[in-house]
N, C-alpha and C. Protein backbone atom coordinates (compact mmCIF):
# COMPACT_ATOMS: atom_id res chain seq x y z
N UNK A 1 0.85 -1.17 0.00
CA UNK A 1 0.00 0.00 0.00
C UNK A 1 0.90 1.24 0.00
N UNK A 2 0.64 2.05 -0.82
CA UNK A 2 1.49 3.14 -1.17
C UNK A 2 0.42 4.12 0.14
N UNK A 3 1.88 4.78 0.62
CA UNK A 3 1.51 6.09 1.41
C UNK A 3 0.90 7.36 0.85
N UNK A 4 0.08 8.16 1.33
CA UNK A 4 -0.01 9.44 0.74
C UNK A 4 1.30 10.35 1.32
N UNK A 5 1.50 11.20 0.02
CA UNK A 5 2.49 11.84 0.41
C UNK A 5 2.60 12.61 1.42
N UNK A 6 3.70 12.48 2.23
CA UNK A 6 3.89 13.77 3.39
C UNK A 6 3.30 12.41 4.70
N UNK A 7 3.14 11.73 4.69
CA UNK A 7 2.36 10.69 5.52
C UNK A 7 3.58 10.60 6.59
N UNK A 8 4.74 10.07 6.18
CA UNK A 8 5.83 9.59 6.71
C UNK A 8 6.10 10.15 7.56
N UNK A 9 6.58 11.10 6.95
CA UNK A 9 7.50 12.57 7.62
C UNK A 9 6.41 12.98 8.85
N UNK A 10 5.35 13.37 8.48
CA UNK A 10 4.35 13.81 9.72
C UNK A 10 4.48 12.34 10.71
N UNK A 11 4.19 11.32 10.51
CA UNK A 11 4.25 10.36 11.39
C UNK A 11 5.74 10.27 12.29
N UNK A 12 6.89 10.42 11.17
CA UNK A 12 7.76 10.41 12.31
C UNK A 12 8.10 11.42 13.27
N UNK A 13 7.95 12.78 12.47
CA UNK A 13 7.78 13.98 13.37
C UNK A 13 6.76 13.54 14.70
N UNK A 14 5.17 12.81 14.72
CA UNK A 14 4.50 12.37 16.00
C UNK A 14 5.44 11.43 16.86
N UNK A 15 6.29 10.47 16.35
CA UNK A 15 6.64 9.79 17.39
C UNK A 15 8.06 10.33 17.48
N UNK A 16 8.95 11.52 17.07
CA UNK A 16 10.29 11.78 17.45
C UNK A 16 10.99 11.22 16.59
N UNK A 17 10.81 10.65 15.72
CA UNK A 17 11.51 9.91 15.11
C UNK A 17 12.62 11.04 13.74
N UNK A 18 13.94 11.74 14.42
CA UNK A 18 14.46 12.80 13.96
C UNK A 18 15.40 12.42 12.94
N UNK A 19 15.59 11.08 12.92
CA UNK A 19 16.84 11.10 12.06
C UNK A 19 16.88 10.12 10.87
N UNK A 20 17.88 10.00 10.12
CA UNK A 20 17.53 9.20 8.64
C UNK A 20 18.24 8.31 8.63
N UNK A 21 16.91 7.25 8.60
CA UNK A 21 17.86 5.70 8.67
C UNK A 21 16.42 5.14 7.50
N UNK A 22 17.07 4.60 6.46
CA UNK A 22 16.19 3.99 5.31
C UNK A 22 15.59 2.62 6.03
N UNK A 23 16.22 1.54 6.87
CA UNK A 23 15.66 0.89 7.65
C UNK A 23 14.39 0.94 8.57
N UNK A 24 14.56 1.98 9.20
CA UNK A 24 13.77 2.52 10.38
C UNK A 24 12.52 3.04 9.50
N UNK A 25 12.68 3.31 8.20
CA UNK A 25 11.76 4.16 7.76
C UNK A 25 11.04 3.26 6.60
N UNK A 26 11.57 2.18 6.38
CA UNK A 26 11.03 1.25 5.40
C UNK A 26 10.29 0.30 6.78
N UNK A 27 10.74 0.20 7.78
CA UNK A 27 9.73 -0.73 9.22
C UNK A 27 8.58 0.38 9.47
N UNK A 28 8.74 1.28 9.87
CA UNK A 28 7.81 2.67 9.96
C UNK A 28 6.85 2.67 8.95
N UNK A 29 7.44 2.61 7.89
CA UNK A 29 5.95 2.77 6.44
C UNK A 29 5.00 1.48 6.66
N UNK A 30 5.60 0.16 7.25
CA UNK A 30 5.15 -0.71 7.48
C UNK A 30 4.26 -0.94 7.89
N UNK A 31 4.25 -0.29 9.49
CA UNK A 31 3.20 0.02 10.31
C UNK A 31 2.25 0.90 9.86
N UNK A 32 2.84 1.87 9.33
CA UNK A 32 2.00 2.72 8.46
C UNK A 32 0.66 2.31 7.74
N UNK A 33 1.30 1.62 7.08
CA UNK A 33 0.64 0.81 6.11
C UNK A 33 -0.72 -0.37 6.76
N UNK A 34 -0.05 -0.88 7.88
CA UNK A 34 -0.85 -2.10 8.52
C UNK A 34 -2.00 -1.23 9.36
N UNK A 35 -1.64 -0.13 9.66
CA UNK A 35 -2.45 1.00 10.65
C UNK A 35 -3.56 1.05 9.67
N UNK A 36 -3.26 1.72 8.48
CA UNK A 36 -4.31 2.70 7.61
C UNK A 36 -5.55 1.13 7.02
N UNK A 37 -4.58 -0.29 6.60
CA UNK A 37 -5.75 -0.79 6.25
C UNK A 37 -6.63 -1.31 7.55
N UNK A 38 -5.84 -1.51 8.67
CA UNK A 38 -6.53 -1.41 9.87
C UNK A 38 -8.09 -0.55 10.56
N UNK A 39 -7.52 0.71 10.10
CA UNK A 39 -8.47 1.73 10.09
C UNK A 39 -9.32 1.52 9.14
N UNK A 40 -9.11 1.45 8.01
CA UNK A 40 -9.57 1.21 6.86
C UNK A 40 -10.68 -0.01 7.26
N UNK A 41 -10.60 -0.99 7.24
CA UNK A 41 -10.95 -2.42 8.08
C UNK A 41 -12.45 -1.75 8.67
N UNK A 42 -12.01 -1.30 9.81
CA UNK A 42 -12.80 -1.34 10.80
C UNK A 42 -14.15 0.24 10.84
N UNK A 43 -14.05 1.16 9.88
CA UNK A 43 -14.38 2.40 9.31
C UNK A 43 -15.28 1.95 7.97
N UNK A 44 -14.70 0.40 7.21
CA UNK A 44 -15.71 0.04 6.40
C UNK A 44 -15.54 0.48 5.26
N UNK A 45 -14.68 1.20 4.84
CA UNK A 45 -14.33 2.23 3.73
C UNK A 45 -12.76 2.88 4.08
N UNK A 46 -12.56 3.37 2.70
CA UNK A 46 -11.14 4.22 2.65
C UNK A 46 -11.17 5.43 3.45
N UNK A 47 -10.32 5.71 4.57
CA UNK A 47 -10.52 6.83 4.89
C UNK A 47 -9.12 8.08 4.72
N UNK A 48 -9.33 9.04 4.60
CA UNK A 48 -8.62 10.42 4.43
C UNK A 48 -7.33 10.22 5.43
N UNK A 49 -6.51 9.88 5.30
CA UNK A 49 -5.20 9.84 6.51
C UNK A 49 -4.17 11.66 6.37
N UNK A 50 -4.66 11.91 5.27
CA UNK A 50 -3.91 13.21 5.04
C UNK A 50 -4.41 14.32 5.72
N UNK A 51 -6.06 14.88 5.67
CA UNK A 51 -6.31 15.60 6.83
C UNK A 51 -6.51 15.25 8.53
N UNK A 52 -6.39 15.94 9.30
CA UNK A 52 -6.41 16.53 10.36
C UNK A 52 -7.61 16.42 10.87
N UNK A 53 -8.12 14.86 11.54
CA UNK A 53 -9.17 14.50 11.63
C UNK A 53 -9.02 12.84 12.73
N UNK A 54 -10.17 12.41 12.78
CA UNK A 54 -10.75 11.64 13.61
C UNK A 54 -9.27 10.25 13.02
N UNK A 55 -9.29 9.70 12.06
CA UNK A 55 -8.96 8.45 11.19
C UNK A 55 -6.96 8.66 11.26
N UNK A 56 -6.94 10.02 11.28
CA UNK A 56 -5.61 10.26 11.29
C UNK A 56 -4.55 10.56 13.26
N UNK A 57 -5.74 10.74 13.32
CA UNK A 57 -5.50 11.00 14.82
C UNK A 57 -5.53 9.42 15.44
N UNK A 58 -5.89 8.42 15.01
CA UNK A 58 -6.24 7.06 14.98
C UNK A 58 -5.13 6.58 14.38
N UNK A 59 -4.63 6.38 13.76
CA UNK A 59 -3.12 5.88 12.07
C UNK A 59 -2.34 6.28 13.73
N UNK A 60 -2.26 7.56 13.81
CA UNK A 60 -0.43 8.04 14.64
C UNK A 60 -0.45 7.10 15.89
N UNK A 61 -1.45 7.17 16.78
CA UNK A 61 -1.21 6.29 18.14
C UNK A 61 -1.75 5.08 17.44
N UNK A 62 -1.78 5.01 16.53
CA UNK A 62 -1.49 2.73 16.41
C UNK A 62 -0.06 3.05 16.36
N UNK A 63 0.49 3.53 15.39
CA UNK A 63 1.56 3.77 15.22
C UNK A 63 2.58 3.79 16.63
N UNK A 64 2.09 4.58 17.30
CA UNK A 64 3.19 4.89 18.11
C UNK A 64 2.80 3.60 19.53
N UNK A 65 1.82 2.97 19.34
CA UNK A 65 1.77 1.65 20.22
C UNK A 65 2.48 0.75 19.68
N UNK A 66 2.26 0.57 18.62
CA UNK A 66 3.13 -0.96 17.80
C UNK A 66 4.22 -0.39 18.25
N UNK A 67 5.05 0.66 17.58
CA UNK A 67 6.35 0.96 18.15
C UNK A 67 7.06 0.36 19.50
N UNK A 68 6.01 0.98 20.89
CA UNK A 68 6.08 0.39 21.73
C UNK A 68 5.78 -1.36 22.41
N UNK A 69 5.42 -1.97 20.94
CA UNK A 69 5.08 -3.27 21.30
C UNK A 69 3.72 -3.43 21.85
N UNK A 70 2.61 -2.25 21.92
CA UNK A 70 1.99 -2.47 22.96
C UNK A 70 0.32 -2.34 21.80
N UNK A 71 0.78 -3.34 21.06
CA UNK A 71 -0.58 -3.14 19.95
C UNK A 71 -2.19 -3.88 20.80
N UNK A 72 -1.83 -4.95 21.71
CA UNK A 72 -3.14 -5.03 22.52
C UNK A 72 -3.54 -4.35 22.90
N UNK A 73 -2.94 -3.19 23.71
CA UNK A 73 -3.33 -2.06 24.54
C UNK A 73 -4.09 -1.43 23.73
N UNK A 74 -3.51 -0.86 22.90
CA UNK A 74 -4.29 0.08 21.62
C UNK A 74 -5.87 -0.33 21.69
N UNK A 75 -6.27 -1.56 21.11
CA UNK A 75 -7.18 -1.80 20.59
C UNK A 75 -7.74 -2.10 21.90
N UNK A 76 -7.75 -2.24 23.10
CA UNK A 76 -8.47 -1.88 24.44
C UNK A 76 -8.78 -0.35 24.74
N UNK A 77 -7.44 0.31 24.86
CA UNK A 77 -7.63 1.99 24.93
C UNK A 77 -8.52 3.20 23.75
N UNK A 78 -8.54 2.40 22.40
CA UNK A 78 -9.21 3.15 21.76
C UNK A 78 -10.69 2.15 21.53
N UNK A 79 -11.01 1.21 21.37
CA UNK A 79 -11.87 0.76 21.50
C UNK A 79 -13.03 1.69 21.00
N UNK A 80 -13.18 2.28 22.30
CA UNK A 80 -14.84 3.45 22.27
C UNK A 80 -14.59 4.47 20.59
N UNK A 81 -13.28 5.17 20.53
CA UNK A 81 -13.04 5.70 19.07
C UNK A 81 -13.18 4.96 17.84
N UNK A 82 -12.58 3.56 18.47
CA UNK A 82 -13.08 3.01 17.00
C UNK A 82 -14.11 2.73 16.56
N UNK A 83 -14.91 2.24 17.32
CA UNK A 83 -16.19 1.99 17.07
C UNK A 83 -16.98 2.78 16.44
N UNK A 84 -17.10 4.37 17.61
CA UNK A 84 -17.44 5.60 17.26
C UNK A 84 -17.69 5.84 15.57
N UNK A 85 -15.67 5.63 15.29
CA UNK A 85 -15.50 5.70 13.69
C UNK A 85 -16.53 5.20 13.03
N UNK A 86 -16.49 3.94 13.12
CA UNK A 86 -17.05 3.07 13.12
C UNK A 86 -18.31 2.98 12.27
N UNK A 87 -19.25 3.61 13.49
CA UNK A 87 -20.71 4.15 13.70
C UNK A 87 -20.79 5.19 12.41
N UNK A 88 -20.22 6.53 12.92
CA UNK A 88 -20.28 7.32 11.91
C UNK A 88 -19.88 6.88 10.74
N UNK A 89 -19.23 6.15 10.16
CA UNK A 89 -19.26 5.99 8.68
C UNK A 89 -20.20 4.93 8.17
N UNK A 90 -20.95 4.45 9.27
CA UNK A 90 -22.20 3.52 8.63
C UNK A 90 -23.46 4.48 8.60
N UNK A 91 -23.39 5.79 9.35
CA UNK A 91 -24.39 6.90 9.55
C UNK A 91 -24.21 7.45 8.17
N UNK A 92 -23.12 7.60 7.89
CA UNK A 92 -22.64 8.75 6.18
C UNK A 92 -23.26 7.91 5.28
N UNK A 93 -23.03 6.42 4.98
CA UNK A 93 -23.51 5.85 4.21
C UNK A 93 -24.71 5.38 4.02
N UNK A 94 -25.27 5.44 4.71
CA UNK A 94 -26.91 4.97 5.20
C UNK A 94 -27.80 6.59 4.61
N UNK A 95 -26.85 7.48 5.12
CA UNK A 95 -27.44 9.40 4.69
C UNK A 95 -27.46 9.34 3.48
N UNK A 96 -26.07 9.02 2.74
CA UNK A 96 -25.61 8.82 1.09
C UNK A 96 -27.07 7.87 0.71
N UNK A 97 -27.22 6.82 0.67
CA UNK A 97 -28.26 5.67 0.52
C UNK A 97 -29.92 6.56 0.12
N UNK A 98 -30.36 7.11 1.25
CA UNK A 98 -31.32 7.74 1.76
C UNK A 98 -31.31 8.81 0.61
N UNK A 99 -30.69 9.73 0.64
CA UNK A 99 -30.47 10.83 -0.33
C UNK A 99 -31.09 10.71 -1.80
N UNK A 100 -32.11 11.49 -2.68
CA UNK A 100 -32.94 11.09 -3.55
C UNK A 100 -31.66 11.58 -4.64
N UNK A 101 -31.45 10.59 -5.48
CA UNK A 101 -30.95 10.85 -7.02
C UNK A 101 -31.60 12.61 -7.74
N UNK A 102 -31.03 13.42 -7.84
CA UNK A 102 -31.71 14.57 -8.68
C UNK A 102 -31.52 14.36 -10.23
């Protein structure tokens, strides 16, 4: 899964991650990557990781749990957000559905 651009760099800027190692940053896109179809997964649809929003605020702390090894935690601690997500994008699509053809 290809990143959107600028994805990286903002992600490592969230977890500190200051310096250039092609390793560190080819494992990093990784997670990256496993985060967004994660999100993706569980949201039901593709979601926007580039703005400044609910789905992206979601991508950085998976991110920065896996880092820490601590990917169970995650999915206990956000739980109520994901769902939330969740919810609302079965609300958008159900609105979309509903909505008369003009």
């Amino acid at each position: 899964m290809a990143l959107p651009e600028g994805l990286l760099d903002d992600v490592k800027n969230y977890v500190d991650m200051t310096w250039e190692d092609p390793e560190s940053e080819k494992k990093l896109s990784g997670i990256i990557a496993r985060g967004m179809a994660y999100i993706n997964r569980i949201a039901g649809s593709e979601q926007d990781f580039t703005e400044e929003a609910k789905p992206r605020e979601l991508l950085f702390d998976y991110v920065r749990y896996v880092r820490a090894g601590a990917l169970d935690e995650y999915v206990k601690n956000y739980l109520p957000e994901l769902l939330a997500l969740q919810i609302d994008r079965k609300v958008e699509r159900y609105a979309d559905q509903q909505t008369p053809a003009e």
